[in-house]
PDB file of N, CA and C in Angstrom:
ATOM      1  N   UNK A   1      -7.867   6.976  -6.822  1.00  0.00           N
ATOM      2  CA  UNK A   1      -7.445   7.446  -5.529  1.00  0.00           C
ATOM      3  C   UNK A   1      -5.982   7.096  -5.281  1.00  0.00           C
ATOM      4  N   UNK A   2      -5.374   5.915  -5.812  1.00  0.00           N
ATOM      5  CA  UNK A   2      -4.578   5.542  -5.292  1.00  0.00           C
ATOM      6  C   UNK A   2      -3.319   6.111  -6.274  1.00  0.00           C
ATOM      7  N   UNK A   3      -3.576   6.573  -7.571  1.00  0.00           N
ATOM      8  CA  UNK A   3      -2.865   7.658  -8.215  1.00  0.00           C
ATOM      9  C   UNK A   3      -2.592   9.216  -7.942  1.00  0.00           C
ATOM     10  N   UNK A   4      -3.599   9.272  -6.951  1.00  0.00           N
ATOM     11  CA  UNK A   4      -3.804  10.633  -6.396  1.00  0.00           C
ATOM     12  C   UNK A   4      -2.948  10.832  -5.381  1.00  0.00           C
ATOM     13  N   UNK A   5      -2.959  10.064  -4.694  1.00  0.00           N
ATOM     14  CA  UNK A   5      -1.812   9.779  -3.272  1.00  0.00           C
ATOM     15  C   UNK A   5      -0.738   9.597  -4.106  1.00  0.00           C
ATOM     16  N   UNK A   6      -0.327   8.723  -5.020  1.00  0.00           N
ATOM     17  CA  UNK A   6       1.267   8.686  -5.386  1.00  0.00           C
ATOM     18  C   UNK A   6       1.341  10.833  -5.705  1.00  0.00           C
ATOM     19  N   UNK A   7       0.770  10.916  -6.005  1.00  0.00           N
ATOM     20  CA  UNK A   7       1.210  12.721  -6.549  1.00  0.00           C
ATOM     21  C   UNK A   7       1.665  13.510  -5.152  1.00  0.00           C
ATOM     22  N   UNK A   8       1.469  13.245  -4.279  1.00  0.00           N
ATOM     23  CA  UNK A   8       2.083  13.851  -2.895  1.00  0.00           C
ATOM     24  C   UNK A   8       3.510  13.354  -2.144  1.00  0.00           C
ATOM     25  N   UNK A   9       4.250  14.422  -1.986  1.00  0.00           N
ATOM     26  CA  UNK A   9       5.525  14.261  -1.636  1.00  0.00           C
ATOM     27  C   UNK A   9       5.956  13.516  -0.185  1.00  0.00           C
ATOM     28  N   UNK A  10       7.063  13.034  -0.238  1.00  0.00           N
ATOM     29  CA  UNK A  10       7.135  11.939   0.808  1.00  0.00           C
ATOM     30  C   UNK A  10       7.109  12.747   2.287  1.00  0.00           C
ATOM     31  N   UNK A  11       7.146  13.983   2.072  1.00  0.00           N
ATOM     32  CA  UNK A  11       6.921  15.240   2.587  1.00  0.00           C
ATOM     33  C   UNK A  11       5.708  15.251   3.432  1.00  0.00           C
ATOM     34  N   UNK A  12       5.075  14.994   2.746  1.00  0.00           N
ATOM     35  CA  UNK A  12       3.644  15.287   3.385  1.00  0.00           C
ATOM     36  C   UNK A  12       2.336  14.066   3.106  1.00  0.00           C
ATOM     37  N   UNK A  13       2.941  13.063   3.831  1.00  0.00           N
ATOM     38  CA  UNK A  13       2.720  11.571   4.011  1.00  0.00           C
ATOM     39  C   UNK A  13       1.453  11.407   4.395  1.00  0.00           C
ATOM     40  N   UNK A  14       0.949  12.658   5.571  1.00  0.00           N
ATOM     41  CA  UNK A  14      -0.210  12.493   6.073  1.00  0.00           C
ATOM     42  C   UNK A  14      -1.151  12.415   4.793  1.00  0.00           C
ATOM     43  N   UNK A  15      -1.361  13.266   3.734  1.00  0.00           N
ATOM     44  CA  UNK A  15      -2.037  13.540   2.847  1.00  0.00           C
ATOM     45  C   UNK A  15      -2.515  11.899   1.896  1.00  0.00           C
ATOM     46  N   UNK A  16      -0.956  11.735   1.486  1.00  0.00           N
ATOM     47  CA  UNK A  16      -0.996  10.380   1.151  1.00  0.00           C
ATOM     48  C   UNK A  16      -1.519   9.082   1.356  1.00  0.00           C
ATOM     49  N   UNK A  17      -1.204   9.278   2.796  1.00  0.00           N
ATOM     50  CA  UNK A  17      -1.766   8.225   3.478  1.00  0.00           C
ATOM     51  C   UNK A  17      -3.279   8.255   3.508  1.00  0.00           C
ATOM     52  N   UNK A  18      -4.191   9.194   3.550  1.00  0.00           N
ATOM     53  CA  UNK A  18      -5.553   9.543   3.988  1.00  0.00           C
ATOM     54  C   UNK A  18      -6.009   9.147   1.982  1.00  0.00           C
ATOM     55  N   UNK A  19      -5.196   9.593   0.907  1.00  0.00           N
ATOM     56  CA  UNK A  19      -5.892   8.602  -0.096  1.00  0.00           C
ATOM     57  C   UNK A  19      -6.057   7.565  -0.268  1.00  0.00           C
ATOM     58  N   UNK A  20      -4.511   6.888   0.276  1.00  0.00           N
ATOM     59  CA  UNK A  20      -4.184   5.523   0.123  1.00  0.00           C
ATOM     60  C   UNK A  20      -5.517   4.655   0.788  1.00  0.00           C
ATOM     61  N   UNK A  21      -5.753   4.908   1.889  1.00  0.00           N
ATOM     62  CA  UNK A  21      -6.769   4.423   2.991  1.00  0.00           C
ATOM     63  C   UNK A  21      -7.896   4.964   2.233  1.00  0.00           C
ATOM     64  N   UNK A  22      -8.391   5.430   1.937  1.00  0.00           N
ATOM     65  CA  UNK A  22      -9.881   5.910   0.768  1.00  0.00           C
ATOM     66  C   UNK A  22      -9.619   4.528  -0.333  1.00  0.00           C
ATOM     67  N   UNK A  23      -8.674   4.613  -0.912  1.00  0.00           N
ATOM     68  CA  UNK A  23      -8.716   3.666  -2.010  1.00  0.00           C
ATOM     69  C   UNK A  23      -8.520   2.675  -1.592  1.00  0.00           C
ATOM     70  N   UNK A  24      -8.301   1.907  -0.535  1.00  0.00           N
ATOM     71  CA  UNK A  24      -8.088   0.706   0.264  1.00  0.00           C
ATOM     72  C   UNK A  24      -9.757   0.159   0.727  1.00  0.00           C
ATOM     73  N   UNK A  25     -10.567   1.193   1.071  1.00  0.00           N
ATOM     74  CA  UNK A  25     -11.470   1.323   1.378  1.00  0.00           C
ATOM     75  C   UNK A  25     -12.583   0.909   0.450  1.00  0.00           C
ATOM     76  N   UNK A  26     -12.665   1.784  -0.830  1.00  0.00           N
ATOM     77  CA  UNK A  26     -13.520   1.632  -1.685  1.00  0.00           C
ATOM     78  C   UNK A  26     -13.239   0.388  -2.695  1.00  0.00           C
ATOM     79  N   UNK A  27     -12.484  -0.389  -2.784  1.00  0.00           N
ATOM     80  CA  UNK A  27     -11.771  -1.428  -3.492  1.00  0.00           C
ATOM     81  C   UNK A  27     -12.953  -2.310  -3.316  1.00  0.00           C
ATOM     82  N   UNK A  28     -13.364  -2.778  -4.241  1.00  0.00           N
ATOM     83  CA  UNK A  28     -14.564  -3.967  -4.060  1.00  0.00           C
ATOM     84  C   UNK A  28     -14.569  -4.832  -4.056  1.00  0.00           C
ATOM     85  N   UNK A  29     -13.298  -5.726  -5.042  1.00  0.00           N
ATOM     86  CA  UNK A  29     -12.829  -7.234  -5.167  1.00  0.00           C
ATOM     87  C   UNK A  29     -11.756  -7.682  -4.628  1.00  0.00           C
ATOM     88  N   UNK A  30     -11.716  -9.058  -4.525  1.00  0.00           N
ATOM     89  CA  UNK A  30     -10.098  -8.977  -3.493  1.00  0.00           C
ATOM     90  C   UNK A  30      -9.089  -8.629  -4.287  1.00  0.00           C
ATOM     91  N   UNK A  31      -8.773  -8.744  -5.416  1.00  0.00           N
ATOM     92  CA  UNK A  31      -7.320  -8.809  -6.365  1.00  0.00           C
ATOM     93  C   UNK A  31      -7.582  -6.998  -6.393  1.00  0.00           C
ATOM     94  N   UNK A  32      -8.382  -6.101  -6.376  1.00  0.00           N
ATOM     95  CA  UNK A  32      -8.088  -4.919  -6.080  1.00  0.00           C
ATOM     96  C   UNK A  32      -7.705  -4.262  -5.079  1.00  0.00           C
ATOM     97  N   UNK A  33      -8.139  -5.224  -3.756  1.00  0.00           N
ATOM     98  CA  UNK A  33      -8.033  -4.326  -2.097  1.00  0.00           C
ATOM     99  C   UNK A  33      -6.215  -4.969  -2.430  1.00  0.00           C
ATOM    100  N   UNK A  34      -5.815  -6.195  -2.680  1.00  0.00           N
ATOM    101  CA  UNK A  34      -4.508  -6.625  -2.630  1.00  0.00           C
ATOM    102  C   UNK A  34      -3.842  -5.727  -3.048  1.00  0.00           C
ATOM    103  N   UNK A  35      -4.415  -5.280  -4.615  1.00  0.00           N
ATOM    104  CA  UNK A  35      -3.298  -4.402  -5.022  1.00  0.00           C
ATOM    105  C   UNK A  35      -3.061  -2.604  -4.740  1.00  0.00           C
ATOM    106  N   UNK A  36      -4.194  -2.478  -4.417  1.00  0.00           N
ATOM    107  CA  UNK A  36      -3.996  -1.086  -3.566  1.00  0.00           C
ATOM    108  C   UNK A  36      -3.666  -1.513  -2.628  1.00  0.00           C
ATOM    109  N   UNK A  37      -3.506  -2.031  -1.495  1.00  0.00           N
ATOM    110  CA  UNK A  37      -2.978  -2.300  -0.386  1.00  0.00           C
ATOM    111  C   UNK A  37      -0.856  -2.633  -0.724  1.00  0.00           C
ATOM    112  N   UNK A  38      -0.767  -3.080  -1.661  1.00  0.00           N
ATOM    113  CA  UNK A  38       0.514  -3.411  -1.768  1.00  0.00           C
ATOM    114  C   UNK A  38       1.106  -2.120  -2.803  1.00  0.00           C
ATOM    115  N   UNK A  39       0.211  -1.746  -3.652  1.00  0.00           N
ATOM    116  CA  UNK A  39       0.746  -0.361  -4.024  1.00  0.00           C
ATOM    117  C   UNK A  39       1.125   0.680  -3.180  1.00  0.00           C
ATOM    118  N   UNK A  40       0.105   1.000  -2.008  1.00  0.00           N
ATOM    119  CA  UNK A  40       0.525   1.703  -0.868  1.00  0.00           C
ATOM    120  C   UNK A  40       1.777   1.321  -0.207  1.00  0.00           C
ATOM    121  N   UNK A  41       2.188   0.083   0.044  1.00  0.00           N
ATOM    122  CA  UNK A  41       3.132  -0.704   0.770  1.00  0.00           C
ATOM    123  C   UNK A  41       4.678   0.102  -0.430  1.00  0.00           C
ATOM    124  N   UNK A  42       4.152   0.062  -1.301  1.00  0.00           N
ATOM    125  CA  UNK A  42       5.644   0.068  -2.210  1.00  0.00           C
ATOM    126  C   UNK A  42       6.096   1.897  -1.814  1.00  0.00           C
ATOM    127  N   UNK A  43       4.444   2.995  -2.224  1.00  0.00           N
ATOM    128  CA  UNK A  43       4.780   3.850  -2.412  1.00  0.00           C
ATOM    129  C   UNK A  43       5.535   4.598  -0.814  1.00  0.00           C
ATOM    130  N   UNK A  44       4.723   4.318  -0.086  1.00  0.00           N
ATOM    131  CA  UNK A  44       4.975   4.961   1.708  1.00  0.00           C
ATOM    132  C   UNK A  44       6.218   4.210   2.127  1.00  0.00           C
ATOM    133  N   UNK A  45       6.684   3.272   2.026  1.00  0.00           N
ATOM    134  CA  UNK A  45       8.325   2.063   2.097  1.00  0.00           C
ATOM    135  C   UNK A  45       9.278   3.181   1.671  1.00  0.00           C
ATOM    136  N   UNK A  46       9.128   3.158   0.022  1.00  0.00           N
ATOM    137  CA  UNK A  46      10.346   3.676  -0.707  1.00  0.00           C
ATOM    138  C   UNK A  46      10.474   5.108  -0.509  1.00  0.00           C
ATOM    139  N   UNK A  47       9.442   6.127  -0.057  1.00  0.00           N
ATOM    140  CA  UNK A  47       9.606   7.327   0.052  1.00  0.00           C
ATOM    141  C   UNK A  47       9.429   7.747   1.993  1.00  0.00           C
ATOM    142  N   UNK A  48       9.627   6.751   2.256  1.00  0.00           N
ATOM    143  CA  UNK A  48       9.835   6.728   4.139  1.00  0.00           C
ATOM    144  C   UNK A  48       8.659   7.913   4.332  1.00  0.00           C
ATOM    145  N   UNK A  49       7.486   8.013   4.096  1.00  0.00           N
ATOM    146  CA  UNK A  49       6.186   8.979   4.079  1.00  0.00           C
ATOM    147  C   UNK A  49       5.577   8.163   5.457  1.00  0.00           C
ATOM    148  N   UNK A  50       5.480   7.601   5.461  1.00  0.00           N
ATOM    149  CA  UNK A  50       5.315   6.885   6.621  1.00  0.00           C
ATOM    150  C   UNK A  50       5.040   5.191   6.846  1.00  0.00           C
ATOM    151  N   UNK A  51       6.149   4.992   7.141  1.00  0.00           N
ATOM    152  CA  UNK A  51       6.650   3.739   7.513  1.00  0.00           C
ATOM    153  C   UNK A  51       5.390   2.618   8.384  1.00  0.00           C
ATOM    154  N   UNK A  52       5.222   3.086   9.373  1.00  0.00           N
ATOM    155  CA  UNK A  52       4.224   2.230  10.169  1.00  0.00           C
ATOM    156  C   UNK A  52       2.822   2.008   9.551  1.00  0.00           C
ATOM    157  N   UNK A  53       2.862   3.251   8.461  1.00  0.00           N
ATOM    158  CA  UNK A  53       1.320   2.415   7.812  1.00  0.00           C
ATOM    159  C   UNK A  53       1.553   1.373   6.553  1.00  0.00           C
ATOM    160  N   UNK A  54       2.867   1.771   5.677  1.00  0.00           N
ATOM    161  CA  UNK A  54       3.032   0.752   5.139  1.00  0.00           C
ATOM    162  C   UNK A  54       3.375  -0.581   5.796  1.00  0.00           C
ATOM    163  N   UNK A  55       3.594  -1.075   6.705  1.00  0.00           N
ATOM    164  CA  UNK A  55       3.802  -1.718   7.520  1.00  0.00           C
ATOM    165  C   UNK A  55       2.556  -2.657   7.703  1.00  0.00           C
ATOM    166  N   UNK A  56       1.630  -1.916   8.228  1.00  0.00           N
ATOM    167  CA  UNK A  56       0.103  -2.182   7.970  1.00  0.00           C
ATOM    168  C   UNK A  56      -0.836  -2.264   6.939  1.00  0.00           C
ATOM    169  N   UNK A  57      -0.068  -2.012   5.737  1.00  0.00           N
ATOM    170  CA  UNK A  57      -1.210  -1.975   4.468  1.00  0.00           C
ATOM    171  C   UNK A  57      -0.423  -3.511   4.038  1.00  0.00           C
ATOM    172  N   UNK A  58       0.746  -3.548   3.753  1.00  0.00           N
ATOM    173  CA  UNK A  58       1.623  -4.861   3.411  1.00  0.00           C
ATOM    174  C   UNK A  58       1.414  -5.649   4.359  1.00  0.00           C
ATOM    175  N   UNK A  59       0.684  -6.024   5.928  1.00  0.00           N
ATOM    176  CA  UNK A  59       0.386  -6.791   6.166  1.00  0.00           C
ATOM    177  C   UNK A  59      -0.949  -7.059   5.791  1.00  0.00           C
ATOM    178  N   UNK A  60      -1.721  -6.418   5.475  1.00  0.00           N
ATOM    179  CA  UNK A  60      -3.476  -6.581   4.821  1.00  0.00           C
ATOM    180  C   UNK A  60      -2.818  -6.751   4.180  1.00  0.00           C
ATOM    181  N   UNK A  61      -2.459  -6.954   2.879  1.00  0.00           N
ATOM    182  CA  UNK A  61      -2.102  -7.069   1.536  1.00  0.00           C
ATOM    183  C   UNK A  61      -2.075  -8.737   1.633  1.00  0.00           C
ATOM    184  N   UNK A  62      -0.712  -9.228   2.246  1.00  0.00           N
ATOM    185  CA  UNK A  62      -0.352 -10.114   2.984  1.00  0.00           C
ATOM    186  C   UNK A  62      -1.516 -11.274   3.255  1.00  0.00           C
ATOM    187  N   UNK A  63      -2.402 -10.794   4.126  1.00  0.00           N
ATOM    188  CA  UNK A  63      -3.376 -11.924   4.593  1.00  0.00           C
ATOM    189  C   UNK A  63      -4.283 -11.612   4.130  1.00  0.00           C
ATOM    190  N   UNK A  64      -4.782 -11.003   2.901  1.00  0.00           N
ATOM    191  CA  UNK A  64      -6.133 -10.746   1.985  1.00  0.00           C
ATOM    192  C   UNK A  64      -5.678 -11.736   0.847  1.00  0.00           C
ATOM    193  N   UNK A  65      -4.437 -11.992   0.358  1.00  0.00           N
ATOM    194  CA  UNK A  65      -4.000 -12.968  -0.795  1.00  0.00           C
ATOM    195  C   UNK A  65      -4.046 -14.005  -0.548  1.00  0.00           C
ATOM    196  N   UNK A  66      -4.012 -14.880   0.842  1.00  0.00           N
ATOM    197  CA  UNK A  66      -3.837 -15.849   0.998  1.00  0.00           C
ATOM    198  C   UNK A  66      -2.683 -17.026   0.124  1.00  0.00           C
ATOM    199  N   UNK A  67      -1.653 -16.576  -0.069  1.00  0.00           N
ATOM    200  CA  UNK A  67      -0.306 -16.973  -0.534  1.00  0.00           C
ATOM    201  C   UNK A  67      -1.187 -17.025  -2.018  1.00  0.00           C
ATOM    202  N   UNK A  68      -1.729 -16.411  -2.772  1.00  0.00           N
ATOM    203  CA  UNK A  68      -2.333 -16.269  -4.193  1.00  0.00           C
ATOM    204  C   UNK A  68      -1.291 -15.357  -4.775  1.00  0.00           C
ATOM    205  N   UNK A  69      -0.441 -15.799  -6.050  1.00  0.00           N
ATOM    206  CA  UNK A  69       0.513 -15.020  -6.557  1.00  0.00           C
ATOM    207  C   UNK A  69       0.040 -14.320  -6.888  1.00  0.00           C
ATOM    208  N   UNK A  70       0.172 -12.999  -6.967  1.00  0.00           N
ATOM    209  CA  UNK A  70      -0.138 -11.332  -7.737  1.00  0.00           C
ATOM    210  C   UNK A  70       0.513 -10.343  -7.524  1.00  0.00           C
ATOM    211  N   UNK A  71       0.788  -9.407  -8.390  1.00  0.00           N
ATOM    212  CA  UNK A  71       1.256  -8.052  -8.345  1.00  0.00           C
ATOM    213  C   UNK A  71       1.147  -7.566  -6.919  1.00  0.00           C
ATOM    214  N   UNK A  72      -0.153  -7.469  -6.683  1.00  0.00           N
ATOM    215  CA  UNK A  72      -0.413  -6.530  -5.167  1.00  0.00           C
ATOM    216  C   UNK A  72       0.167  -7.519  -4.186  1.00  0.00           C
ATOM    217  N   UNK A  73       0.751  -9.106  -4.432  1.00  0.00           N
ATOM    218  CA  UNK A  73       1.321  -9.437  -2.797  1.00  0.00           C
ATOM    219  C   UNK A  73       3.091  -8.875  -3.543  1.00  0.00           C
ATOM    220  N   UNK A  74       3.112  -9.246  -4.184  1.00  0.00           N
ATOM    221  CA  UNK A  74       4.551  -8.894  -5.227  1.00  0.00           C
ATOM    222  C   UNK A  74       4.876  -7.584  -4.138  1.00  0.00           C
ATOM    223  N   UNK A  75       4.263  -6.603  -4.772  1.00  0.00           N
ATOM    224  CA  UNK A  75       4.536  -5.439  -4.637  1.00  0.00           C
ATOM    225  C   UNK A  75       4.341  -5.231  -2.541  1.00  0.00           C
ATOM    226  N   UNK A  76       3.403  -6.019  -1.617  1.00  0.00           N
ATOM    227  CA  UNK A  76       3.376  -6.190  -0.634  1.00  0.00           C
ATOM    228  C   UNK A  76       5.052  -6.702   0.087  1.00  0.00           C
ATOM    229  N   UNK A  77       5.011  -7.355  -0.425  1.00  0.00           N
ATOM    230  CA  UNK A  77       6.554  -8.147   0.182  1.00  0.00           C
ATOM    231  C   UNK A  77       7.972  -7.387  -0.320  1.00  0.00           C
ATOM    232  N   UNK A  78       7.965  -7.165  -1.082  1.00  0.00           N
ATOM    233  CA  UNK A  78       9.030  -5.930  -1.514  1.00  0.00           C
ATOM    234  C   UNK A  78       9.114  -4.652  -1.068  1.00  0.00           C
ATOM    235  N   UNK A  79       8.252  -4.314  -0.546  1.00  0.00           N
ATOM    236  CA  UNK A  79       7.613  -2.715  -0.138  1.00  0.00           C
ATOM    237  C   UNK A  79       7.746  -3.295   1.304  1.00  0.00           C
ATOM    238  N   UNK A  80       7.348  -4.345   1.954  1.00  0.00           N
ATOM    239  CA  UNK A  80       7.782  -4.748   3.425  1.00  0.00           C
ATOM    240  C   UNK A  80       9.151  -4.509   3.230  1.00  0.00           C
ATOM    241  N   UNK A  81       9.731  -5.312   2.986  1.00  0.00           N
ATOM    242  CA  UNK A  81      11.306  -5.558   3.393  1.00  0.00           C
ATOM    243  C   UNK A  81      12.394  -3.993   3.148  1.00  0.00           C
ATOM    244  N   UNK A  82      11.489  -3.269   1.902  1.00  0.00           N
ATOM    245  CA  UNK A  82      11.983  -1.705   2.011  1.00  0.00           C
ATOM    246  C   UNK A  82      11.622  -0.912   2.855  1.00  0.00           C
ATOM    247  N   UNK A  83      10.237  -1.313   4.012  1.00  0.00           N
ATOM    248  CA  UNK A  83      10.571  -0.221   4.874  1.00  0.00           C
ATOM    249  C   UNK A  83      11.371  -0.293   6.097  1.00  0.00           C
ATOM    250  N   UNK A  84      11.726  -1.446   6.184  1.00  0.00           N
ATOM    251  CA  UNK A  84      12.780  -1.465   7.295  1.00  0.00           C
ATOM    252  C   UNK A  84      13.855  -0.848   7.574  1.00  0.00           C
TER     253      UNK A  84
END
């Protein structure tokens, strides 16, 4: 799902966003909801698709890791500070 959403243009965010949130959703373990949650954060940041949900997926990302180093907070905190 969350490869499926990167394939949609920053254009048409709504689309994106509605996979991103499916694959956020269906994620079963924590080191997976982290990293779809911070993958979303990187992809919706860097392509300004919509800002306020990355905003919100990088803060889940954020407080699902509990300061636990990984890719998905990696990619959470970098993807924050780019959508500003």
């Amino acid at each position: 799902m969350t490869l499926y959403a990167k394939t949609f243009p920053g254009s048409d965010g709504a689309k994106a966003v509605h996979w991103y949130r499916l694959a956020a959703k269906a994620a079963d373990d924590l080191d997976t909801r982290v990293w779809v949650r911070g993958r979303a954060t990187i992809a919706l940041g860097y392509e300004g698709a919509a800002l306020p949900v990355a905003d919100v997926f990088a803060d889940q990302a954020i407080a699902l890791s509990n300061n636990r180093p990984s890719l998905g907070l990696l990619n959470a905190v970098f993807g924050f500070d780019v959508s500003f």
